[in-house]
Every structure is written in structure tokens, then in C-alpha cells.
N, C-alpha and C. Protein backbone atom coordinates (compact mmCIF):
# COMPACT_ATOMS: atom_id res chain seq x y z
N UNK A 1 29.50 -14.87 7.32
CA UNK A 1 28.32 -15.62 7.68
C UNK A 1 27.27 -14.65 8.24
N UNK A 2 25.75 -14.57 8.03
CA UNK A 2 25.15 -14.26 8.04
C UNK A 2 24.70 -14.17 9.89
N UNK A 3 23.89 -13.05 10.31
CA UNK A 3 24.02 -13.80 11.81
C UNK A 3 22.45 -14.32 11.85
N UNK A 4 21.95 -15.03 12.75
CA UNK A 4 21.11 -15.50 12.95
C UNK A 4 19.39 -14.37 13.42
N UNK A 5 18.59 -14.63 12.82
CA UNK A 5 17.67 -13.85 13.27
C UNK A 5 16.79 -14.59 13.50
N UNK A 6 15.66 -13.83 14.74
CA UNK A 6 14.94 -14.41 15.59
C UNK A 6 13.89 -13.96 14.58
N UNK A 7 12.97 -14.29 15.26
CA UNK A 7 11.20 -14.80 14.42
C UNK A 7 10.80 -13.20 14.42
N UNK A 8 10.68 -12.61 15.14
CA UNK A 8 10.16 -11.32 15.42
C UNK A 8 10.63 -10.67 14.48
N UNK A 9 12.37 -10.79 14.42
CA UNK A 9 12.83 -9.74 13.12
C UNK A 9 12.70 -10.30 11.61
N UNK A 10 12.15 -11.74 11.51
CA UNK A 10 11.73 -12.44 10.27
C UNK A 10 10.40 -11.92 10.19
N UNK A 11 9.73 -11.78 11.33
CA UNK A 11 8.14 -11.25 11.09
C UNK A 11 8.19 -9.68 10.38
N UNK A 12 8.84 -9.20 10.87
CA UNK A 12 9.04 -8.03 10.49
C UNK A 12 9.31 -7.41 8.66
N UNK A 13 10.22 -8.66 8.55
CA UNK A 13 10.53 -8.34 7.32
C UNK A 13 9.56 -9.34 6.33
N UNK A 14 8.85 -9.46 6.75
CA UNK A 14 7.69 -10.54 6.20
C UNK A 14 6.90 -9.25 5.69
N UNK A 15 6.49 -8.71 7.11
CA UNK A 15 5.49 -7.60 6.37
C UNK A 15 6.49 -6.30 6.17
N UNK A 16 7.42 -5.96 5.96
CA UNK A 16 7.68 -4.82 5.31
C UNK A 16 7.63 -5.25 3.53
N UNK A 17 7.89 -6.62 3.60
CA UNK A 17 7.78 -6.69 1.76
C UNK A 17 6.00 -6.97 1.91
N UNK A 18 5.20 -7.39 2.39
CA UNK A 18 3.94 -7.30 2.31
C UNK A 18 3.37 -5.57 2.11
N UNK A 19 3.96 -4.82 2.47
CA UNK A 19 3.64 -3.32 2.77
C UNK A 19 4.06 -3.00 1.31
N UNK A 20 5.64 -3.07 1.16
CA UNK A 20 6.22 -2.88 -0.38
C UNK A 20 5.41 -3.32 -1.44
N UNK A 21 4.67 -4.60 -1.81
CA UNK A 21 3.77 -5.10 -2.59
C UNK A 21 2.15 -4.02 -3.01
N UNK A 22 2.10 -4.50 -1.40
CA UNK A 22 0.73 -2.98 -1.40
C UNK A 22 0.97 -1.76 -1.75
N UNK A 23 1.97 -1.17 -1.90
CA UNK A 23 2.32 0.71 -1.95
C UNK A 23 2.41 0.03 -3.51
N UNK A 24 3.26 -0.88 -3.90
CA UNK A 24 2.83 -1.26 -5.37
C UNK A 24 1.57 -1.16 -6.48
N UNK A 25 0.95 -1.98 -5.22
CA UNK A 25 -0.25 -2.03 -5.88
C UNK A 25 -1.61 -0.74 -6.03
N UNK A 26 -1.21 0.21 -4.81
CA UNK A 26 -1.98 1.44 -4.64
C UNK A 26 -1.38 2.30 -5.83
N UNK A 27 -0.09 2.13 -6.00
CA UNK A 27 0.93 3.33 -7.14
C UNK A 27 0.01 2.77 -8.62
N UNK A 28 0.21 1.60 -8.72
CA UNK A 28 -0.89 1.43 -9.87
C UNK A 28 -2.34 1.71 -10.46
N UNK A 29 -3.10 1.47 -9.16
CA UNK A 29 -4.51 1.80 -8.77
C UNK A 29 -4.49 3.14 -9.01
N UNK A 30 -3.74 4.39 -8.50
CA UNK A 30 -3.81 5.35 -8.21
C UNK A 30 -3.50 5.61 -9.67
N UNK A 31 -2.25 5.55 -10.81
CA UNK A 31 -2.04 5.87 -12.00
C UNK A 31 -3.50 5.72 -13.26
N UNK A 32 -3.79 4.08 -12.68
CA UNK A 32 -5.20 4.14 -13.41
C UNK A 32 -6.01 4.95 -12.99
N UNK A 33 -6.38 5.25 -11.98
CA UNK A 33 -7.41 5.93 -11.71
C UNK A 33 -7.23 7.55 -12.81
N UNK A 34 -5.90 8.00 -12.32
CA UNK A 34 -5.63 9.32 -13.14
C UNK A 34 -6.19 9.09 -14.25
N UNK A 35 -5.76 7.98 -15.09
CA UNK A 35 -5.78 7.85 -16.62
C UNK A 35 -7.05 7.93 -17.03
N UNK A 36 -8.15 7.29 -15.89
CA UNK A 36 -9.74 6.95 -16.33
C UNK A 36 -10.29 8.54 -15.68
N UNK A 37 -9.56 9.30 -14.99
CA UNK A 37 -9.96 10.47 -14.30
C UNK A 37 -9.81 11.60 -15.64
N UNK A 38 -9.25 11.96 -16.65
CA UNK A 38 -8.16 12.32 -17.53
C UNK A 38 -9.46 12.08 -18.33
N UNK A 39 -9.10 10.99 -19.17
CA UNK A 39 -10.48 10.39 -20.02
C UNK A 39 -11.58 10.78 -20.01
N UNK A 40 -12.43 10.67 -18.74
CA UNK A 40 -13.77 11.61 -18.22
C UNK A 40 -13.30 12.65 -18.48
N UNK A 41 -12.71 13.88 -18.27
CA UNK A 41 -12.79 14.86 -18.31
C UNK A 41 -12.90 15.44 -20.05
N UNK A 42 -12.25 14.57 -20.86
CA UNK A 42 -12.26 14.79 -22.32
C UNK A 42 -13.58 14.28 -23.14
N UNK A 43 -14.17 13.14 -22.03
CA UNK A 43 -15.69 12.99 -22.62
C UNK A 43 -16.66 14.14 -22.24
N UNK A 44 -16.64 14.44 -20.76
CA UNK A 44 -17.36 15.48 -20.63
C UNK A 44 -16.71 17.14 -21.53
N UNK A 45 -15.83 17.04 -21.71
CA UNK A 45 -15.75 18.38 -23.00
C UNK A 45 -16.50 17.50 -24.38
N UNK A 46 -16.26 16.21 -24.83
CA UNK A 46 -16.85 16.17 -25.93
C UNK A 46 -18.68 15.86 -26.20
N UNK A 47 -19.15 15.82 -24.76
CA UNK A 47 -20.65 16.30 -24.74
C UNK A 47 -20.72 17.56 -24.65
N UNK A 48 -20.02 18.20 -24.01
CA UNK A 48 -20.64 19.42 -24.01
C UNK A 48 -20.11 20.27 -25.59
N UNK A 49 -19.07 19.73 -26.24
CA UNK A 49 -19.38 20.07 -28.26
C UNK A 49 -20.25 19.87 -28.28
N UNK A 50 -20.88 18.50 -28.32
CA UNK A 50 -22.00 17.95 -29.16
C UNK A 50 -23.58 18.32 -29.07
N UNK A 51 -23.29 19.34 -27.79
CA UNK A 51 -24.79 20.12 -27.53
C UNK A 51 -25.12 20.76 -29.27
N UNK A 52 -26.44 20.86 -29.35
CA UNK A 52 -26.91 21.20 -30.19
C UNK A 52 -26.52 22.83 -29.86
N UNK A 53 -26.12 23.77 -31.13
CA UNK A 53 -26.32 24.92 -31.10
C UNK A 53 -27.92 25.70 -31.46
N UNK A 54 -27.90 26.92 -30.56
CA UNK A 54 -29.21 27.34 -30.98
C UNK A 54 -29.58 28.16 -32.70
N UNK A 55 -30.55 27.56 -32.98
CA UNK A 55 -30.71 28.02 -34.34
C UNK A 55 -31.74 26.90 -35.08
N UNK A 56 -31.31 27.18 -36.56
CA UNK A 56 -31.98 25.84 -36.98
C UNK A 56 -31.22 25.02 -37.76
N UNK A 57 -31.40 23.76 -37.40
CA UNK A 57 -30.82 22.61 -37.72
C UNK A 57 -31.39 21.71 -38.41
N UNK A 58 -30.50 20.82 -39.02
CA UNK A 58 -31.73 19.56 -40.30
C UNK A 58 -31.88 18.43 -39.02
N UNK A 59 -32.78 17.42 -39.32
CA UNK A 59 -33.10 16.30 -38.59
C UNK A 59 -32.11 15.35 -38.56
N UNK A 60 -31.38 14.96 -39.34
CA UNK A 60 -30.06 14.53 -39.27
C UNK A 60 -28.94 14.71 -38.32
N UNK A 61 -28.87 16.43 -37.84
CA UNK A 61 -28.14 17.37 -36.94
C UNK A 61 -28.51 16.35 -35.98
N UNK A 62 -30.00 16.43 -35.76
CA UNK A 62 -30.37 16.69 -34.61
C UNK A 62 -30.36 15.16 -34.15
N UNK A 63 -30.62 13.71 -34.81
CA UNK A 63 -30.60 12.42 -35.04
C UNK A 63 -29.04 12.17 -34.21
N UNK A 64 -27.86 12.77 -34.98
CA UNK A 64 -26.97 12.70 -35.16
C UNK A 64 -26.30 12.90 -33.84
N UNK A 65 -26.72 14.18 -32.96
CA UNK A 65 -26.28 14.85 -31.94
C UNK A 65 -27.20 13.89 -30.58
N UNK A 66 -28.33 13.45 -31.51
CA UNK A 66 -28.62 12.08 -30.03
C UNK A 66 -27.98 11.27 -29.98
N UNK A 67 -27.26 10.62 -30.61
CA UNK A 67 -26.80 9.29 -30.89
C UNK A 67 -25.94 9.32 -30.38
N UNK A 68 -24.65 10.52 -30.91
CA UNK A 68 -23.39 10.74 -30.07
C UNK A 68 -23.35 11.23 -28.63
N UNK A 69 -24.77 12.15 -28.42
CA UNK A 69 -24.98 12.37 -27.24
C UNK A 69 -25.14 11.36 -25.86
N UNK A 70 -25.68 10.50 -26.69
CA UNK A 70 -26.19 8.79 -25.62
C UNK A 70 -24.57 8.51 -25.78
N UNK A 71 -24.06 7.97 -26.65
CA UNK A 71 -22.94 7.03 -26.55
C UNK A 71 -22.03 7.57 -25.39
N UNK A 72 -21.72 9.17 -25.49
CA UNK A 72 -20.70 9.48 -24.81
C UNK A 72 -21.03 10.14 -23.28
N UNK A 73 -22.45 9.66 -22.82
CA UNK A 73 -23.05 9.95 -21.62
C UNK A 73 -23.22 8.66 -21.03
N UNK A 74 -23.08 7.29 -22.01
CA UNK A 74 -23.18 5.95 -22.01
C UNK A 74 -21.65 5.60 -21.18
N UNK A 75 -20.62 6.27 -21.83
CA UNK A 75 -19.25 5.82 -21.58
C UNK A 75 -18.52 6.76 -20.23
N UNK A 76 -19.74 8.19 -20.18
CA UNK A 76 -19.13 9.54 -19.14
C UNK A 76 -19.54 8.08 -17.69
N UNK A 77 -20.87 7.32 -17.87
CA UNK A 77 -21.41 7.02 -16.82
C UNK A 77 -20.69 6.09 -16.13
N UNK A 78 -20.03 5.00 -17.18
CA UNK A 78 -19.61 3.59 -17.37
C UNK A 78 -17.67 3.97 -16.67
N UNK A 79 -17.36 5.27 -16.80
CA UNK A 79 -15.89 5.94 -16.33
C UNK A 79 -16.42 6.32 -14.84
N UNK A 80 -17.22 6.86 -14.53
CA UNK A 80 -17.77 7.33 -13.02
C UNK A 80 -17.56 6.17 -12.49
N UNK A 81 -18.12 4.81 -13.18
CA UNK A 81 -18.47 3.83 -11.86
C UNK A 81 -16.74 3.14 -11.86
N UNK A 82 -16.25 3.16 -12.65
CA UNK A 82 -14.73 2.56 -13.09
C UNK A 82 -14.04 3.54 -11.57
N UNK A 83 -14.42 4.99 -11.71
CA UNK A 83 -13.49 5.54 -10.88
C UNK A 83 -13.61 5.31 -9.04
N UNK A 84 -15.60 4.88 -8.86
CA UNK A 84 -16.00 4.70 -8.03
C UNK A 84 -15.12 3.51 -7.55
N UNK A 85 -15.04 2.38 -8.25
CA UNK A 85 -14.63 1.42 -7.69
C UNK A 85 -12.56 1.29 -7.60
N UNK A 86 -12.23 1.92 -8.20
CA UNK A 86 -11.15 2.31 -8.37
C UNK A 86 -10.25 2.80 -6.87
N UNK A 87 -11.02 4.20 -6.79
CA UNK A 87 -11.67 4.69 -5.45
C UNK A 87 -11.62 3.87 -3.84
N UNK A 88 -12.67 3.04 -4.53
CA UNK A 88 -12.83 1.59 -3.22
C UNK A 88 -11.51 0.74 -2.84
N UNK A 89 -11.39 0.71 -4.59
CA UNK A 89 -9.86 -0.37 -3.89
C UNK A 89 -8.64 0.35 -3.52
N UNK A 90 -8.35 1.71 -4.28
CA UNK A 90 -7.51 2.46 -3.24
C UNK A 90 -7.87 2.05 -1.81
N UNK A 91 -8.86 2.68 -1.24
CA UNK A 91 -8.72 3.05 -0.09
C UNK A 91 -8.40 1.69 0.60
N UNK A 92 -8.89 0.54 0.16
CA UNK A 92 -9.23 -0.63 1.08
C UNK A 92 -7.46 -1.61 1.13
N UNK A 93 -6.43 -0.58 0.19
CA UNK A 93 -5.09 -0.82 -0.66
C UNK A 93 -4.80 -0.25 1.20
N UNK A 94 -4.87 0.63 0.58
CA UNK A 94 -4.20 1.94 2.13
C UNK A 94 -4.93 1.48 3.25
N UNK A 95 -5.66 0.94 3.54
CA UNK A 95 -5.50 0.34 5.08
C UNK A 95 -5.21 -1.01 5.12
N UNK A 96 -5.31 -1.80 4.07
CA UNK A 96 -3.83 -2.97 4.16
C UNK A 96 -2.76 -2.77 4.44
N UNK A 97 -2.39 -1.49 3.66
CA UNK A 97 -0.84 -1.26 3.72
C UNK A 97 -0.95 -0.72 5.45
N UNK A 98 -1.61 -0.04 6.00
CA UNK A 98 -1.32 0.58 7.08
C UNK A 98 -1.23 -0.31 7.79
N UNK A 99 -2.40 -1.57 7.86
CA UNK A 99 -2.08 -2.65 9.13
C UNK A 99 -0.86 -3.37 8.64
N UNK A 100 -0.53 -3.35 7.67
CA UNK A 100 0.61 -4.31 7.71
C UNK A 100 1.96 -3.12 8.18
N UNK A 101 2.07 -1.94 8.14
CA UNK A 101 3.32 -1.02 8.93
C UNK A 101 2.98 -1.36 10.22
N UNK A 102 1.87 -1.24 10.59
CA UNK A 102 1.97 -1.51 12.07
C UNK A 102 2.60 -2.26 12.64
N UNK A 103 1.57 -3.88 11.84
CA UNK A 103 2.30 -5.04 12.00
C UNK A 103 4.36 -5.14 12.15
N UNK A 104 4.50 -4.19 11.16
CA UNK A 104 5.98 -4.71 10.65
C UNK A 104 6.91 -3.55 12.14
N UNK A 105 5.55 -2.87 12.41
CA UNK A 105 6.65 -1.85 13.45
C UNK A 105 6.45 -2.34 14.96
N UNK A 106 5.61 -3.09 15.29
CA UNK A 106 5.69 -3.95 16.65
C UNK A 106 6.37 -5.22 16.74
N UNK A 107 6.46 -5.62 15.13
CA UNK A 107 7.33 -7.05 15.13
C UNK A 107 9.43 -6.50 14.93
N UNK A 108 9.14 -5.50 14.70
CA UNK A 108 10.41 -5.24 15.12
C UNK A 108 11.02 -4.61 16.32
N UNK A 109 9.87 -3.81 17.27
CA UNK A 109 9.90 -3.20 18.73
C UNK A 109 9.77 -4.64 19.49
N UNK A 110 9.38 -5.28 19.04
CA UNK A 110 10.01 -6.75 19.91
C UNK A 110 10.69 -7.47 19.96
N UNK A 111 11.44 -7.39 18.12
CA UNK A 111 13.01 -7.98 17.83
C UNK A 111 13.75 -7.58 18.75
N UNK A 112 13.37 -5.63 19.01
CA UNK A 112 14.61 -5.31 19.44
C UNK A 112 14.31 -5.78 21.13
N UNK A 113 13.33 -5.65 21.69
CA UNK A 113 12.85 -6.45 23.02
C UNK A 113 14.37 -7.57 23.49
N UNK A 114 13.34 -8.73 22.24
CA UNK A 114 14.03 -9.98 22.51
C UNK A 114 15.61 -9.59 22.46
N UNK A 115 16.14 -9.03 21.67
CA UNK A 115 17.05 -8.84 21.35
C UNK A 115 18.11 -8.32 22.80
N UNK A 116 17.57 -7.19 23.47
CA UNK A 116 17.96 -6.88 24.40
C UNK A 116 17.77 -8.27 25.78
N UNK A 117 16.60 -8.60 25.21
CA UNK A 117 16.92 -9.59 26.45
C UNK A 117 17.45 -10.50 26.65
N UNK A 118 17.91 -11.50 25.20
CA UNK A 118 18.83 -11.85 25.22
C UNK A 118 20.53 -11.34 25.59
N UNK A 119 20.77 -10.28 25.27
CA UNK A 119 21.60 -9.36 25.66
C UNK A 119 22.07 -9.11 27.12
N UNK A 120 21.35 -9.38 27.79
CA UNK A 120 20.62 -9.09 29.38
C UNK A 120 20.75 -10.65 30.04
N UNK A 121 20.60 -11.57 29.62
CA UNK A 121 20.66 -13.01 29.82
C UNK A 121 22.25 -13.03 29.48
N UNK A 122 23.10 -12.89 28.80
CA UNK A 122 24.50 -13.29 28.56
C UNK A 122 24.92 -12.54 29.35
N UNK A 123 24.96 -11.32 29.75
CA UNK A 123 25.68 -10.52 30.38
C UNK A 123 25.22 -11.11 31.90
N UNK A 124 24.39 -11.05 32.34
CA UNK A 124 23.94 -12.02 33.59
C UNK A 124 24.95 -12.94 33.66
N UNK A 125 24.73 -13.78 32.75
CA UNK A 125 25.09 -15.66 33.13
C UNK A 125 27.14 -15.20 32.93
N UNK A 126 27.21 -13.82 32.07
CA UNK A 126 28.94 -14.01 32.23
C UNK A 126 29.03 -13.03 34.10
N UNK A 127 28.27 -12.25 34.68
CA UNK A 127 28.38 -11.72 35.64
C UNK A 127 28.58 -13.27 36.88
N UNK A 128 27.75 -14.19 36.90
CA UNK A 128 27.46 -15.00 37.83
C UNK A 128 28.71 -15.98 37.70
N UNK A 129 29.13 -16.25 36.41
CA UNK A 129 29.79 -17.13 36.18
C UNK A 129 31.50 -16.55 36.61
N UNK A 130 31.87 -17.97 37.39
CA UNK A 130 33.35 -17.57 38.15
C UNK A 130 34.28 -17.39 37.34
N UNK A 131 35.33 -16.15 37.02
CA UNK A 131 36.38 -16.11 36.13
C UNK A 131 37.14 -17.36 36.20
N UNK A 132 37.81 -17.87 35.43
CA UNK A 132 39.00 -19.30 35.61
C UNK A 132 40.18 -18.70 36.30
N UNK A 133 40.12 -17.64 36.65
CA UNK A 133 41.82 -17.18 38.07
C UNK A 133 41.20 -16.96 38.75
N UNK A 134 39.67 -17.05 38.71
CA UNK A 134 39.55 -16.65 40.31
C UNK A 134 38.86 -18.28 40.88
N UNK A 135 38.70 -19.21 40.10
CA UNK A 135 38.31 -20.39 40.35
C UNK A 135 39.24 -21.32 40.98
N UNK A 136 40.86 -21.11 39.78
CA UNK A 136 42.10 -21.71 40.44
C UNK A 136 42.36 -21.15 41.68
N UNK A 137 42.31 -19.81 42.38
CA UNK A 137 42.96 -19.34 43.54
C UNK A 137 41.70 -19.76 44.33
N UNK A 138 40.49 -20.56 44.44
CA UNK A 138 39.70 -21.31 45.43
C UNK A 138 39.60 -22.58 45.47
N UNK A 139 40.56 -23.17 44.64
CA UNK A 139 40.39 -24.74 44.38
C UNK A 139 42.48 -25.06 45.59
N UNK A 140 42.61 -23.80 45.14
CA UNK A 140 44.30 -24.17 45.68
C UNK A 140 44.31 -23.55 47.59
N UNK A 141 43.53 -22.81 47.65
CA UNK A 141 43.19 -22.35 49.05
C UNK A 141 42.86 -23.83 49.44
């Protein structure tokens, strides 16, 4: 049988799986972010191909090298703000998760509190309380 637990050590384990969820959810955040971090870096190599070389070129080249030039300065810009916000929810991940350790580490410095004081209350009430041989040898006096 299971033993009984008080509220404090249920609080506790309330937010350690609240904490577990969040480190979840930052491990994800954080993988995307790599992946969209990764990505940018292969757009910005494929603008900097698409620079025009110096020399001379047909109008087509040059048509050609705007077009791809916009699109992939369109998508370098549209990955910045992905990472910006990415970024945001990390961080705002990691101080959830932190108030909730806190949370989960005072709700168990008071399990163990209560715990002791209950501890402290039995041992009392068996100190005060008359052994049964020493009760019979004052009932027979």
C-alpha cells in the first residue's frame, strides 16, 4: 500500500511534471530554432552566389539575379523574424520552467517541514502518554 502524502509533497510533484513539460517544450523550441538557424545560414551563402560577377553580363543575367536576389532576401528576412520570435519564446519557456523549480523546491522544503512536524507531534504525544505497566502499577498502588 502506497503511503499517504500530504498536499505539499502533491504540490511538489504537480510542478516537477509542470517543469518536465516545459524543458519539453524549450528542447523543441530550441531544435527548431537550430533548424531555422541552419537554413539562414544556407540562404545567406545562396545570396551571396547570386551576386552578380564583375564583367559583362546580358539583361537576362542581370533580370534574373534580381529576382532571385529579392526572393531569397524575402525569405533571409522572413527566417530572422521566425528566429526573433523563436528566441522570445525560448526565453519566456526558461523562466516558466525556473518559477515552476522554485515552486516545486519550496513545496517540497515544506513536505519535508510538515513532515518532520508531524514526526515531532507523535513522538511528543508517545513521550506524554503513560506506558500500560506503568499505568497498572498506579491503578494497583
Amino acid at each position: 500500500m502506497t503511503k499517504k502524502r500530504d498536499i505539499f509533497e502533491r504540490l511538489a510533484l504537480r510542478e516537477k511534471v509542470i517543469a518536465m513539460s516545459r524543458a519539453d517544450t524549450i528542447r523543441t523550441l530550441d531544435e527548431e530554432h537550430q533548424k531555422i538557424s541552419a537554413i539562414g545560414d544556407k540562404l545567406t551563402e545562396m545570396a551571396a552566389e547570386t551576386q552578380l560577377k564583375p564583367g559583362t553580363t546580358s539583361m537576362m543575367a542581370l533580370r534574373s539575379a534580381k529576382h532571385y536576389g529579392g526572393k531569397i532576401s524575402e525569405q533571409v528576412k522572413l527566417i530572422e523574424s521566425r528566429k526573433g520570435f523563436l528566441e522570445t519564446e525560448i526565453n519566456d519557456e526558461q523562466i516558466i520552467l525556473s518559477q515552476a523549480l522554485i515552486r516545486k523546491n519550496r513545496a517540497a522544503d515544506k513536505s519535508r517541514q510538515y513532515q518532520q512536524m508531524v514526526r515531532d507531534q507523535k513522538e511528543e504525544k508517545a513521550d506524554t502518554d503513560v506506558p500500560r505497566s506503568q499505568r497498572h502499577a498506579v491503578t494497583k498502588a
